[in-house]
PDB file of N, CA and C in Angstrom:
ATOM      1  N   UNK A   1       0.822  -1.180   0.000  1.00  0.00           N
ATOM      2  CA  UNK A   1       0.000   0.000   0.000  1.00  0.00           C
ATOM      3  C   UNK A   1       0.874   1.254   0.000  1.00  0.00           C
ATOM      4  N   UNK A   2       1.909   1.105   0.587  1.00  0.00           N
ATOM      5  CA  UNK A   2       2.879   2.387   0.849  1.00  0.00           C
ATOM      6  C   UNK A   2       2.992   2.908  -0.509  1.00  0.00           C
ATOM      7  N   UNK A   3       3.674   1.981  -1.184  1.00  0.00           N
ATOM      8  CA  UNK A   3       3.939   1.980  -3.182  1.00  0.00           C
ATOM      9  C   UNK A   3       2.636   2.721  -3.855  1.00  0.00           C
ATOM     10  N   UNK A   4       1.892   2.101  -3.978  1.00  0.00           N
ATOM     11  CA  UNK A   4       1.018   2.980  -4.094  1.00  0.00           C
ATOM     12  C   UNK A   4       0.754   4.556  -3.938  1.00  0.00           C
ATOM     13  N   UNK A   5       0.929   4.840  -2.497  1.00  0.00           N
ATOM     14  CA  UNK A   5       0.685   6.279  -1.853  1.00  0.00           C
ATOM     15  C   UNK A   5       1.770   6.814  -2.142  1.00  0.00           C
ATOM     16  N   UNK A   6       3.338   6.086  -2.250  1.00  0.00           N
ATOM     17  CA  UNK A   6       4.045   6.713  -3.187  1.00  0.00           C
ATOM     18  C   UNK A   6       4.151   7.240  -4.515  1.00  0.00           C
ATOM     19  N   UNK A   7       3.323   6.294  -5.537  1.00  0.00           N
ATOM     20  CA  UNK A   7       3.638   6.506  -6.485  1.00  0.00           C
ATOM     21  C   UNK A   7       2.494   7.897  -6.344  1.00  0.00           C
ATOM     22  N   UNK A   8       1.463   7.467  -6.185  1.00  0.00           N
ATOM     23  CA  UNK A   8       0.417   8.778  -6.542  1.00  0.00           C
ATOM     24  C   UNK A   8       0.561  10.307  -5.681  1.00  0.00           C
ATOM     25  N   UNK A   9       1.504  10.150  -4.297  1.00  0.00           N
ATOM     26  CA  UNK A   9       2.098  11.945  -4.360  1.00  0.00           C
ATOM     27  C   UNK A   9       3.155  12.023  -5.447  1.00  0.00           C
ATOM     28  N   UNK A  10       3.955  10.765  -5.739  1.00  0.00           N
ATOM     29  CA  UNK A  10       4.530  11.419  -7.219  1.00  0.00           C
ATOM     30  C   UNK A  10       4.563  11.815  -8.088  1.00  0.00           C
ATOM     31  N   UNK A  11       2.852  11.070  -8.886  1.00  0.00           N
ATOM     32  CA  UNK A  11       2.280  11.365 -10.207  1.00  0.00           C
ATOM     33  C   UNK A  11       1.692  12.743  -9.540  1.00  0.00           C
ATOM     34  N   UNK A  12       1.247  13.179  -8.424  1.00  0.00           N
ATOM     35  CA  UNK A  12       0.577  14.230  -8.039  1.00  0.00           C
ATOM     36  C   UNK A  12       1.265  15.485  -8.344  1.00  0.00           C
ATOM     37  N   UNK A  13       2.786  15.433  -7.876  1.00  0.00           N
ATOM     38  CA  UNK A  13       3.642  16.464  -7.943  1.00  0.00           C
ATOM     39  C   UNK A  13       4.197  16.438  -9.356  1.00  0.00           C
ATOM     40  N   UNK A  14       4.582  15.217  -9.714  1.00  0.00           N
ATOM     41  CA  UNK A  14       5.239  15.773 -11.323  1.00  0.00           C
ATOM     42  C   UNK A  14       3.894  16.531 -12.014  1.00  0.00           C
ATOM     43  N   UNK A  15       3.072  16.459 -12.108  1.00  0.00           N
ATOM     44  CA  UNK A  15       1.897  17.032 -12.365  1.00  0.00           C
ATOM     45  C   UNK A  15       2.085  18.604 -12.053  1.00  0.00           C
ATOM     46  N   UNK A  16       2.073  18.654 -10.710  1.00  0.00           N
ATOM     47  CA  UNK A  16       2.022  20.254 -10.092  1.00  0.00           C
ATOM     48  C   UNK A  16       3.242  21.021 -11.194  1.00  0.00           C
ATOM     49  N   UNK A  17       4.461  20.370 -10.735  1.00  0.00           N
ATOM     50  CA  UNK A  17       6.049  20.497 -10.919  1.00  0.00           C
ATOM     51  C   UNK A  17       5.428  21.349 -12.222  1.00  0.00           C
ATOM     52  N   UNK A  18       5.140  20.908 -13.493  1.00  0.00           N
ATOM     53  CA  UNK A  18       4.983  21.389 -14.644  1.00  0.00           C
ATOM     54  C   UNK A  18       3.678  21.842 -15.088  1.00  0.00           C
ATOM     55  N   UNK A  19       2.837  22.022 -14.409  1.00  0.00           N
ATOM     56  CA  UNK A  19       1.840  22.799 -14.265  1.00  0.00           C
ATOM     57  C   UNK A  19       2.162  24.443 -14.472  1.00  0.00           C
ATOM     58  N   UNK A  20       2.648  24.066 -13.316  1.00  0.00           N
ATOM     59  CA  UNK A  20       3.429  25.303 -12.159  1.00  0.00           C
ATOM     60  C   UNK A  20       4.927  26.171 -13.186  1.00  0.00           C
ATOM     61  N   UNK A  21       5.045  25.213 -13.648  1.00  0.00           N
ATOM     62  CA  UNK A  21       6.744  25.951 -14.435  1.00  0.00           C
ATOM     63  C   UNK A  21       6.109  26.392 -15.587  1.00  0.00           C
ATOM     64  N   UNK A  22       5.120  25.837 -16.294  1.00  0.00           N
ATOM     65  CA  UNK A  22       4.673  26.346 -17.888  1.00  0.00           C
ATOM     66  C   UNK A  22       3.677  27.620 -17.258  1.00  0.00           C
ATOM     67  N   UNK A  23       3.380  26.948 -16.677  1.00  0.00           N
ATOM     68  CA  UNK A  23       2.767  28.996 -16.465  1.00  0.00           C
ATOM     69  C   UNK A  23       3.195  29.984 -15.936  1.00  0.00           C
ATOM     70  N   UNK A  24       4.203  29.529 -15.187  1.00  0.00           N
ATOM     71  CA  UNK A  24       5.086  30.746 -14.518  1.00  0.00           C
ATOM     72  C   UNK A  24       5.921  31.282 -16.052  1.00  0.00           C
ATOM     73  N   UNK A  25       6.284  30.397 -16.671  1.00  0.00           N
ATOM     74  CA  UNK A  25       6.995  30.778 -17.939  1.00  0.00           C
ATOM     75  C   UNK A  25       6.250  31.441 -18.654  1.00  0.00           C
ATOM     76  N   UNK A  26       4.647  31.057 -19.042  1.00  0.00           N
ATOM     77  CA  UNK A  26       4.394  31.457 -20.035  1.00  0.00           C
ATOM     78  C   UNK A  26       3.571  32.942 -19.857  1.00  0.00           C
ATOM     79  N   UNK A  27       4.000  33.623 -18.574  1.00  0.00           N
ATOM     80  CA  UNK A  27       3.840  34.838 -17.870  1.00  0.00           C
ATOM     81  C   UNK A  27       4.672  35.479 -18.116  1.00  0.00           C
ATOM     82  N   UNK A  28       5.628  34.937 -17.678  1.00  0.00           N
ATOM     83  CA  UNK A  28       6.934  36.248 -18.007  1.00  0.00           C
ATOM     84  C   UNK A  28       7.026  36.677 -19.568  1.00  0.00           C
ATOM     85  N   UNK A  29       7.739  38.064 -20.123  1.00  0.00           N
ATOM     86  CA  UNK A  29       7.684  37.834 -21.654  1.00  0.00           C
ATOM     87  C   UNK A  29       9.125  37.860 -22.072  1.00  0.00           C
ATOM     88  N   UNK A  30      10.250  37.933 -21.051  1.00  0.00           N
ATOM     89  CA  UNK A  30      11.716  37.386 -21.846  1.00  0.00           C
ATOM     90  C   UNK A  30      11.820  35.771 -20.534  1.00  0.00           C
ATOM     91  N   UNK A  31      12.915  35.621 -21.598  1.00  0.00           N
ATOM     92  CA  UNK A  31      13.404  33.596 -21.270  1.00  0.00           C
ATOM     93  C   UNK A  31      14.671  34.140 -20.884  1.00  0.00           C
ATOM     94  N   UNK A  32      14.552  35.329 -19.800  1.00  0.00           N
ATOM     95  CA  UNK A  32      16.415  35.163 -19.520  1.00  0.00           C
ATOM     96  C   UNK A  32      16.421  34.491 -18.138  1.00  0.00           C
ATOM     97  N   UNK A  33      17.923  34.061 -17.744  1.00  0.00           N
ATOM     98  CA  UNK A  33      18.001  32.825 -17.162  1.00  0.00           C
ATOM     99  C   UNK A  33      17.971  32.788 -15.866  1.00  0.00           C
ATOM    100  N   UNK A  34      17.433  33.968 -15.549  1.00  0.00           N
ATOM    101  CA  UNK A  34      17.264  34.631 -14.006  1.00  0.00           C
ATOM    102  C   UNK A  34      15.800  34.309 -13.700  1.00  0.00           C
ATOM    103  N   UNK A  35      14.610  34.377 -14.758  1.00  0.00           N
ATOM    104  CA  UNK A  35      13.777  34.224 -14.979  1.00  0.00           C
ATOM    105  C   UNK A  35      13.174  32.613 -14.913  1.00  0.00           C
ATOM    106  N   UNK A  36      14.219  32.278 -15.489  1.00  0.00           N
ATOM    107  CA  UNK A  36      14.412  30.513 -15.361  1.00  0.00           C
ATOM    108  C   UNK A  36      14.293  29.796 -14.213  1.00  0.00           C
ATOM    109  N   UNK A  37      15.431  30.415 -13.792  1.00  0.00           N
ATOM    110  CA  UNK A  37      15.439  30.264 -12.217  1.00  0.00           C
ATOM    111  C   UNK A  37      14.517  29.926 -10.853  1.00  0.00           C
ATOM    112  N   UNK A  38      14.263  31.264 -10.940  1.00  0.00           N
ATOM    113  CA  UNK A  38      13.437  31.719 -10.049  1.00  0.00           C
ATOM    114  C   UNK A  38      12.210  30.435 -10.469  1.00  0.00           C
ATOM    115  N   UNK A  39      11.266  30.527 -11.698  1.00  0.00           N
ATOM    116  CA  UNK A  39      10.335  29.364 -11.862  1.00  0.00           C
ATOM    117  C   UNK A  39       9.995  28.156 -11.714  1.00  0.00           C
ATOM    118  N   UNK A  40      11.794  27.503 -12.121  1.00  0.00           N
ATOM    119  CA  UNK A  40      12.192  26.251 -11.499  1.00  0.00           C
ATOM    120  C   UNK A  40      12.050  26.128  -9.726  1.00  0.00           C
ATOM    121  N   UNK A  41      12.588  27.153  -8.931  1.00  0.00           N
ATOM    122  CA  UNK A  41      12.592  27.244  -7.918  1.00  0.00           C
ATOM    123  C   UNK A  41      11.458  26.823  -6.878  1.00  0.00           C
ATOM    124  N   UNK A  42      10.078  27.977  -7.879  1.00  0.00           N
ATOM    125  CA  UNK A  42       8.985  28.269  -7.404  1.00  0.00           C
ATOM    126  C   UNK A  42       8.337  26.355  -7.756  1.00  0.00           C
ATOM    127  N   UNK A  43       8.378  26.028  -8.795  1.00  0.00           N
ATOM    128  CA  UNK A  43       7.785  25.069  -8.969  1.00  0.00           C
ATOM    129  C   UNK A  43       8.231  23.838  -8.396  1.00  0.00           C
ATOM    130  N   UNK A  44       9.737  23.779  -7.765  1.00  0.00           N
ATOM    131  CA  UNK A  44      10.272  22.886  -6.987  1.00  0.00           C
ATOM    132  C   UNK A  44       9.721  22.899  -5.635  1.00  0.00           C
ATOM    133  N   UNK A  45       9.506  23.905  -4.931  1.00  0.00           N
ATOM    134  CA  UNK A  45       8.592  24.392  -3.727  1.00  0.00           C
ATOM    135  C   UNK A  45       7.282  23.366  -3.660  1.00  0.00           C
ATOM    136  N   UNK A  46       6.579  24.522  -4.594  1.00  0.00           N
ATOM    137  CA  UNK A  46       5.256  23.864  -4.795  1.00  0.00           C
ATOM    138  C   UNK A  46       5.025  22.366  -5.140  1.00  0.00           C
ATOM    139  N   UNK A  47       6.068  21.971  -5.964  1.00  0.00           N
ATOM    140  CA  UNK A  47       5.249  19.796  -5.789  1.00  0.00           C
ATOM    141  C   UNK A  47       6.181  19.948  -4.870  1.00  0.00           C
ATOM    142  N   UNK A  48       6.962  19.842  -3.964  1.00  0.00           N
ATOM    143  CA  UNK A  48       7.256  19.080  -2.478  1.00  0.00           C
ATOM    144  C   UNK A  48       6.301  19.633  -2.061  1.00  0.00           C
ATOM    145  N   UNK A  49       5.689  20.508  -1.610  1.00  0.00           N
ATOM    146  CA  UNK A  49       4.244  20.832  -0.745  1.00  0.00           C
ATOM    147  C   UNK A  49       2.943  19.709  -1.122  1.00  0.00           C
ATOM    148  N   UNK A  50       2.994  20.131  -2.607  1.00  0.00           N
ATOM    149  CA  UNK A  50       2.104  18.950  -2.874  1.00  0.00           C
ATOM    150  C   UNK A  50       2.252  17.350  -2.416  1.00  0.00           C
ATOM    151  N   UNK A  51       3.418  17.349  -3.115  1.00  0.00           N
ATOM    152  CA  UNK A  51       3.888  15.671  -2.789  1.00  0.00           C
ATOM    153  C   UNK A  51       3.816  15.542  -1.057  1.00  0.00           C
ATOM    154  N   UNK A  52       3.840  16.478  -0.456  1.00  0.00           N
ATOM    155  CA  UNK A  52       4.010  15.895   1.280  1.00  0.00           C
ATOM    156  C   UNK A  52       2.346  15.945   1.390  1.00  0.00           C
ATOM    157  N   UNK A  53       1.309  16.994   0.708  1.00  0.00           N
ATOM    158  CA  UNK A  53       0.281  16.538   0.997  1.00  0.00           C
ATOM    159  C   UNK A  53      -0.683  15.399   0.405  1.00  0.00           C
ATOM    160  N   UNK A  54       0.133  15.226  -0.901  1.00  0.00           N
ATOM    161  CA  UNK A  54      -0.780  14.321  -1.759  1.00  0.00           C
ATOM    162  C   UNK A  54      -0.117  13.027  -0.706  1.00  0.00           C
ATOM    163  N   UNK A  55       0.728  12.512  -0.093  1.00  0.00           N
ATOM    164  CA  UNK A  55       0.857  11.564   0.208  1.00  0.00           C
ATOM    165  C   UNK A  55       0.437  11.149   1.435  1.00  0.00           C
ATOM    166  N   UNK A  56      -0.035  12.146   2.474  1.00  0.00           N
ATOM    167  CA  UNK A  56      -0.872  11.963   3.070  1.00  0.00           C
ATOM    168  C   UNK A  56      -2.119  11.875   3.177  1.00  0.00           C
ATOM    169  N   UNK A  57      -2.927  12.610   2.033  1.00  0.00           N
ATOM    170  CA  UNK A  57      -4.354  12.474   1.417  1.00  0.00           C
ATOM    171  C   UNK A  57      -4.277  11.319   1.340  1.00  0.00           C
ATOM    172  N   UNK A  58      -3.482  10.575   0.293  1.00  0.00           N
ATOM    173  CA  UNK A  58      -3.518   9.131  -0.404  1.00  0.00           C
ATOM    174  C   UNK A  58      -3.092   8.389   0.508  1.00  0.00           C
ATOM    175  N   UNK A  59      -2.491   8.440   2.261  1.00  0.00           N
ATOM    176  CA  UNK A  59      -2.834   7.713   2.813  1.00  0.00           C
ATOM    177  C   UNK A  59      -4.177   7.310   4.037  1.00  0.00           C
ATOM    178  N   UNK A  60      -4.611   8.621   4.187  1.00  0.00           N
ATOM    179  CA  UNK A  60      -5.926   8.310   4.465  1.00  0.00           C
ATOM    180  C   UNK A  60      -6.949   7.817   3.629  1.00  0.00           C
ATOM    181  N   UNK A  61      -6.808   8.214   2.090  1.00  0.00           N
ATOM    182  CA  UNK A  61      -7.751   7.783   1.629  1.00  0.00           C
ATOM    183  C   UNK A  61      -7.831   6.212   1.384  1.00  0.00           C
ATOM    184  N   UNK A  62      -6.542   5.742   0.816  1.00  0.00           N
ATOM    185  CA  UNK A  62      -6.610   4.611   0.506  1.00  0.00           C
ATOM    186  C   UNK A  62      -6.785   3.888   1.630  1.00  0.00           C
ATOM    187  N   UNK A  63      -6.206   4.076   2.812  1.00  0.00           N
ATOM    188  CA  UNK A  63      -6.147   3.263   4.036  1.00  0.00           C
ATOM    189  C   UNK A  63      -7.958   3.311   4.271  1.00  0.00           C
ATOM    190  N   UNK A  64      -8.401   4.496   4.416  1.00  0.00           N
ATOM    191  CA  UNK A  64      -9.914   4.671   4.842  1.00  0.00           C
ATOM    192  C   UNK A  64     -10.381   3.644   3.405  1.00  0.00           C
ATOM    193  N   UNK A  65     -10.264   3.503   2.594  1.00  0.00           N
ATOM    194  CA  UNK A  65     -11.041   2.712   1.519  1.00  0.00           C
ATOM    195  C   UNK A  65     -11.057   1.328   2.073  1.00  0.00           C
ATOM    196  N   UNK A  66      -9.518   1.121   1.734  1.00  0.00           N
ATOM    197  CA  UNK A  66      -9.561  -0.505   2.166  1.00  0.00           C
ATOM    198  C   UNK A  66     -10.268  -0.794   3.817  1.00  0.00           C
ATOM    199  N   UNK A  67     -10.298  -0.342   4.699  1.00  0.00           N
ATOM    200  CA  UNK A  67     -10.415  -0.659   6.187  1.00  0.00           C
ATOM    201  C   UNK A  67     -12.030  -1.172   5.822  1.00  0.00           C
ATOM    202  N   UNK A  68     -12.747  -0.401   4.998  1.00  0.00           N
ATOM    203  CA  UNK A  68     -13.726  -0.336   5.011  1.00  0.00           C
ATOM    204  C   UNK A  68     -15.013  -1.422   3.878  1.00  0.00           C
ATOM    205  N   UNK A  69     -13.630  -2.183   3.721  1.00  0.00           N
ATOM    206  CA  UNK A  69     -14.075  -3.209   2.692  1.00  0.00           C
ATOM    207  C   UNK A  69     -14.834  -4.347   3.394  1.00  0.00           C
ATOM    208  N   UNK A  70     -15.836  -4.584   2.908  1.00  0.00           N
ATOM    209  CA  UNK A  70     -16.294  -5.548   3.570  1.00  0.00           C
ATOM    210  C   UNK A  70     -15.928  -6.825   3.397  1.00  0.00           C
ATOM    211  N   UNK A  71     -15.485  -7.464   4.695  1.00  0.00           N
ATOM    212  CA  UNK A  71     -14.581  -9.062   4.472  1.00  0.00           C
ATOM    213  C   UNK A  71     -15.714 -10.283   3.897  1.00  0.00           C
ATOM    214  N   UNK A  72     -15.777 -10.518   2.640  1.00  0.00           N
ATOM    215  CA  UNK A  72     -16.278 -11.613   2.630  1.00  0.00           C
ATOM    216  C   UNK A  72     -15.202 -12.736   2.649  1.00  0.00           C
ATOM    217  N   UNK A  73     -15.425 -13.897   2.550  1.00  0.00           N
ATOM    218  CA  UNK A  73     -14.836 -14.731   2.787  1.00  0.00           C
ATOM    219  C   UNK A  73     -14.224 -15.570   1.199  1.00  0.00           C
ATOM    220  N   UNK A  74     -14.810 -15.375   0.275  1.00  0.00           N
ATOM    221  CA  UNK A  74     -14.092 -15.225  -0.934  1.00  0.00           C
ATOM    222  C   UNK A  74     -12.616 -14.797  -0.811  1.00  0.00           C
ATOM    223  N   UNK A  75     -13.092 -12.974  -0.774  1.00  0.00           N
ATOM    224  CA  UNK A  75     -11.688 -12.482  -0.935  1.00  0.00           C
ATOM    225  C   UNK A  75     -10.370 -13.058   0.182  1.00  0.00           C
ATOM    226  N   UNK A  76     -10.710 -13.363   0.948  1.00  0.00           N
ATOM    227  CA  UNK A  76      -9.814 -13.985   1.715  1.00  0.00           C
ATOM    228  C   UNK A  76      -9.096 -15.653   1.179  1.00  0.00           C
ATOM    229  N   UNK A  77      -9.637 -16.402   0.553  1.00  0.00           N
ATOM    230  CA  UNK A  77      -9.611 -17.316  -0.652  1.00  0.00           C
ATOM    231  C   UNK A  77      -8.372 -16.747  -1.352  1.00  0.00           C
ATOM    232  N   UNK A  78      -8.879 -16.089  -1.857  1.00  0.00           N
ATOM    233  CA  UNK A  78      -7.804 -15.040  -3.622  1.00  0.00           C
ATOM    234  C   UNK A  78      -6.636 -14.844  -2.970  1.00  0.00           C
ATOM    235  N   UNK A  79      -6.279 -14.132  -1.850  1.00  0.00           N
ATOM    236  CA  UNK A  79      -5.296 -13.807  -1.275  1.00  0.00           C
ATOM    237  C   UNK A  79      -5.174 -12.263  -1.917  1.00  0.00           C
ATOM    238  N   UNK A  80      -4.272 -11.487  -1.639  1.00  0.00           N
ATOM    239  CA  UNK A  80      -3.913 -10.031  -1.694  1.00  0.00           C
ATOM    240  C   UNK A  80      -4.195  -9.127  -0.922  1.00  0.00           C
ATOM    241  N   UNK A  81      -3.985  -8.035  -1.200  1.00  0.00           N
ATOM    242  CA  UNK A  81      -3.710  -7.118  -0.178  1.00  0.00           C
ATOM    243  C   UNK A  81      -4.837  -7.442   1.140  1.00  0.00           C
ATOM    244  N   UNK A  82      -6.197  -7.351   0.501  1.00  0.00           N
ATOM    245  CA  UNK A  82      -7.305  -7.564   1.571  1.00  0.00           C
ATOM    246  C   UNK A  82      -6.962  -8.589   2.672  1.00  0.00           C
ATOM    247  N   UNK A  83      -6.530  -9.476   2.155  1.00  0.00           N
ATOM    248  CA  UNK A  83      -5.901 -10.947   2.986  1.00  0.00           C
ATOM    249  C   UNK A  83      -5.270 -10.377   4.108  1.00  0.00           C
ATOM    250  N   UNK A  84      -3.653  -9.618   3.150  1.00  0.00           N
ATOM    251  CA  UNK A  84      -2.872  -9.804   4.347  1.00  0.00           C
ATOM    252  C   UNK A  84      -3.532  -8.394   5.363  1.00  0.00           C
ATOM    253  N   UNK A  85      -3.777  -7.594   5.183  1.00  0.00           N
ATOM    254  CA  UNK A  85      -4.613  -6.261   6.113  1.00  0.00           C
ATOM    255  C   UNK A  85      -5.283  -7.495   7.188  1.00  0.00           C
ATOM    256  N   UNK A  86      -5.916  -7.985   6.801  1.00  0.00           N
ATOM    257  CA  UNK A  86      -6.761  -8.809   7.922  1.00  0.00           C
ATOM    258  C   UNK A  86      -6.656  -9.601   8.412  1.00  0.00           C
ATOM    259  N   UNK A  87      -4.983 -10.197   7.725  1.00  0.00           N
ATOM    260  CA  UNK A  87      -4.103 -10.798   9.138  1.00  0.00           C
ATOM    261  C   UNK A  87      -3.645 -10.311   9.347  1.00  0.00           C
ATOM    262  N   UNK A  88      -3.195  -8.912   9.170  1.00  0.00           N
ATOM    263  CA  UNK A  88      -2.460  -8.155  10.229  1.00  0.00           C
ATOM    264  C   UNK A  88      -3.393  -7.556  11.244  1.00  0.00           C
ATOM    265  N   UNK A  89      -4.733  -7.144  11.122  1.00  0.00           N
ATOM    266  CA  UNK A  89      -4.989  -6.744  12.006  1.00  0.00           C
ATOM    267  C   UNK A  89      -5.470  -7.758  13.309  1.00  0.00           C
ATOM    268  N   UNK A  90      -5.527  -9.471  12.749  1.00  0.00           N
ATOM    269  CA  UNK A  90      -5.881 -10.303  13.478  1.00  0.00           C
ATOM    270  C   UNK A  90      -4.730 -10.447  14.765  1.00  0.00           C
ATOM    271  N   UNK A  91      -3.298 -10.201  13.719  1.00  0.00           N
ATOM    272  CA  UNK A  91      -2.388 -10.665  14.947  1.00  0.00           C
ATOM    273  C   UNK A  91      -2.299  -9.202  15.706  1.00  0.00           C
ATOM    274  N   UNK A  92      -3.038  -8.310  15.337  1.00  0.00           N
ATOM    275  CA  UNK A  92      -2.127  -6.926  15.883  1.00  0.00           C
ATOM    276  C   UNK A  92      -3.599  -6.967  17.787  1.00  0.00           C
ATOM    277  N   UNK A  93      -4.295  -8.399  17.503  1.00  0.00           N
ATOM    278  CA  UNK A  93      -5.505  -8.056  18.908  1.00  0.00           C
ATOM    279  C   UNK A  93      -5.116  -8.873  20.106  1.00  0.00           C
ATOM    280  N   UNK A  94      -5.474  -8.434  20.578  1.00  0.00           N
ATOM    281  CA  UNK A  94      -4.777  -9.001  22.291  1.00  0.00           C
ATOM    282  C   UNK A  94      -5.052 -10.370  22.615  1.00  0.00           C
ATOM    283  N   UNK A  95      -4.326 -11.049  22.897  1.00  0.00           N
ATOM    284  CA  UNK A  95      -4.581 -12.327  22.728  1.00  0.00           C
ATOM    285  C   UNK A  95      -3.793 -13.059  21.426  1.00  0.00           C
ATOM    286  N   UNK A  96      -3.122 -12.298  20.505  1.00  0.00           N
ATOM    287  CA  UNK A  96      -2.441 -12.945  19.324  1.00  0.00           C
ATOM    288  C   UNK A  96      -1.635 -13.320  19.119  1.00  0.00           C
ATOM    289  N   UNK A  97      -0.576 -13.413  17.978  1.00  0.00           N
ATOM    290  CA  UNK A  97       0.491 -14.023  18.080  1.00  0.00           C
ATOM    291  C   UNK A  97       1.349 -12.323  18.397  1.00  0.00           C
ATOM    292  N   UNK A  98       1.142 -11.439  17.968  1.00  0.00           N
ATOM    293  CA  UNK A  98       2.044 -10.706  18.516  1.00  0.00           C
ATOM    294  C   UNK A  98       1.841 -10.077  19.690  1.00  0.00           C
ATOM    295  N   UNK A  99       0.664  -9.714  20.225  1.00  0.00           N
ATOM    296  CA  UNK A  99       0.381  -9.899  21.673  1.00  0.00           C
ATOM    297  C   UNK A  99      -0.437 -10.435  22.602  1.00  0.00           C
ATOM    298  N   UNK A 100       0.737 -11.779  23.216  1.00  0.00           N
ATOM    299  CA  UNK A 100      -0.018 -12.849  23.597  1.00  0.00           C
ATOM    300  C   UNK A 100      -0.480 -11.475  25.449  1.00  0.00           C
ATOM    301  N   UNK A 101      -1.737 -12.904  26.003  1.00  0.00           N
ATOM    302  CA  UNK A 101      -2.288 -12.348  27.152  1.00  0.00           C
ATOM    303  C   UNK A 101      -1.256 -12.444  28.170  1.00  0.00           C
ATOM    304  N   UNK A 102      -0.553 -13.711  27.640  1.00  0.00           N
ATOM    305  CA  UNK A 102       0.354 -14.602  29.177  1.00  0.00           C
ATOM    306  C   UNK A 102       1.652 -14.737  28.358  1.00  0.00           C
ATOM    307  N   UNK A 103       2.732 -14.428  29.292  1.00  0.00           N
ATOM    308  CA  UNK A 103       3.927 -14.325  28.530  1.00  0.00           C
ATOM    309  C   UNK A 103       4.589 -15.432  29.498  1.00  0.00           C
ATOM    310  N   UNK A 104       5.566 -16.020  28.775  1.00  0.00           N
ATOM    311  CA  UNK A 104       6.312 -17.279  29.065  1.00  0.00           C
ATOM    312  C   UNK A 104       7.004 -17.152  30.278  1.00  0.00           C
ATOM    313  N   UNK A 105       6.339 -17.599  31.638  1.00  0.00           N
ATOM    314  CA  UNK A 105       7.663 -17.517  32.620  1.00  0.00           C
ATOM    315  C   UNK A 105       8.568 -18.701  32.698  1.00  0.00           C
ATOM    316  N   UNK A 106       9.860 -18.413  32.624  1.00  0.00           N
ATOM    317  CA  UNK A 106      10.648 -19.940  32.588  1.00  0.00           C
ATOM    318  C   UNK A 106      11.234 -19.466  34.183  1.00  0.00           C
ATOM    319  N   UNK A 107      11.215 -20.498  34.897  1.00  0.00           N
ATOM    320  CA  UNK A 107      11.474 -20.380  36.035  1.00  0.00           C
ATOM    321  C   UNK A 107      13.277 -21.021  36.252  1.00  0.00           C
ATOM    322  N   UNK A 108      14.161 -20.419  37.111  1.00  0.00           N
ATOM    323  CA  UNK A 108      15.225 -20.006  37.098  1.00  0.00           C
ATOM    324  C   UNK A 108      15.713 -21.045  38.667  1.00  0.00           C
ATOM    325  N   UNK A 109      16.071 -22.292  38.726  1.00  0.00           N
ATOM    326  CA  UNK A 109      16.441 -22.894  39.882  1.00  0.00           C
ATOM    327  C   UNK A 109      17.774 -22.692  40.006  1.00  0.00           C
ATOM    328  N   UNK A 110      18.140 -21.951  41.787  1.00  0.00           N
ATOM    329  CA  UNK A 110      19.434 -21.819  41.987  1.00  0.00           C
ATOM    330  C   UNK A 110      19.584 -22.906  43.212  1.00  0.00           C
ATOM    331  N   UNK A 111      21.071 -23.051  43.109  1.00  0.00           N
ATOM    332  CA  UNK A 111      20.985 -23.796  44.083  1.00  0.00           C
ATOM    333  C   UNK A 111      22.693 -23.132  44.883  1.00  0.00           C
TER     334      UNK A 111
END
């Protein structure tokens, strides 16, 4: 899922990135290289802003999508992402394999 929320603040920002530079360019009316600059600059700004928010949008959203899938028992069959989400959240409940209720006492005889 991460891959995902990666790729799409990426496609989000290369998006902005040149959005953002062709119109800052196509504002100004000379191409001197000061001018350049500065646009590249501005538009480097703006997708990291984007990209830090698109990738948090895209992880609530996607996370809020999937949570909200309803488990039939099919998809659990198929295997993928749905699968493993819902063994992770199986082992993540008290009582599981990652947190058991009763933890192992091994008892320690001295003599």
């Amino acid at each position: 899922m991460v891959y995902w929320i990666r790729k799409l603040a990426g496609i989000f920002a290369f998006f902005v990135f040149f959005m953002l530079l062709f119109a800052d360019l196509s504002v100004l009316d000379s191409f001197e290289f000061n001018n350049l600059i500065i646009s590249v600059i501005k538009a480097f700004v703006a997708a990291s802003l984007f990209w830090f928010a698109g990738f948090i949008m895209g992880d609530i959203f996607l996370k809020g999508i999937i949570t909200d899938i309803e488990h039939d028992e099919m998809n659990l069959i198929e295997g993928g992402m749905v699968q493993r989400l819902d063994m992770k959240k199986q082992d993540m409940v008290p009582g599981g394999a990652e947190m058991p209720f009763v933890e192992e006492n091994t008892e320690v005889i001295k003599r």
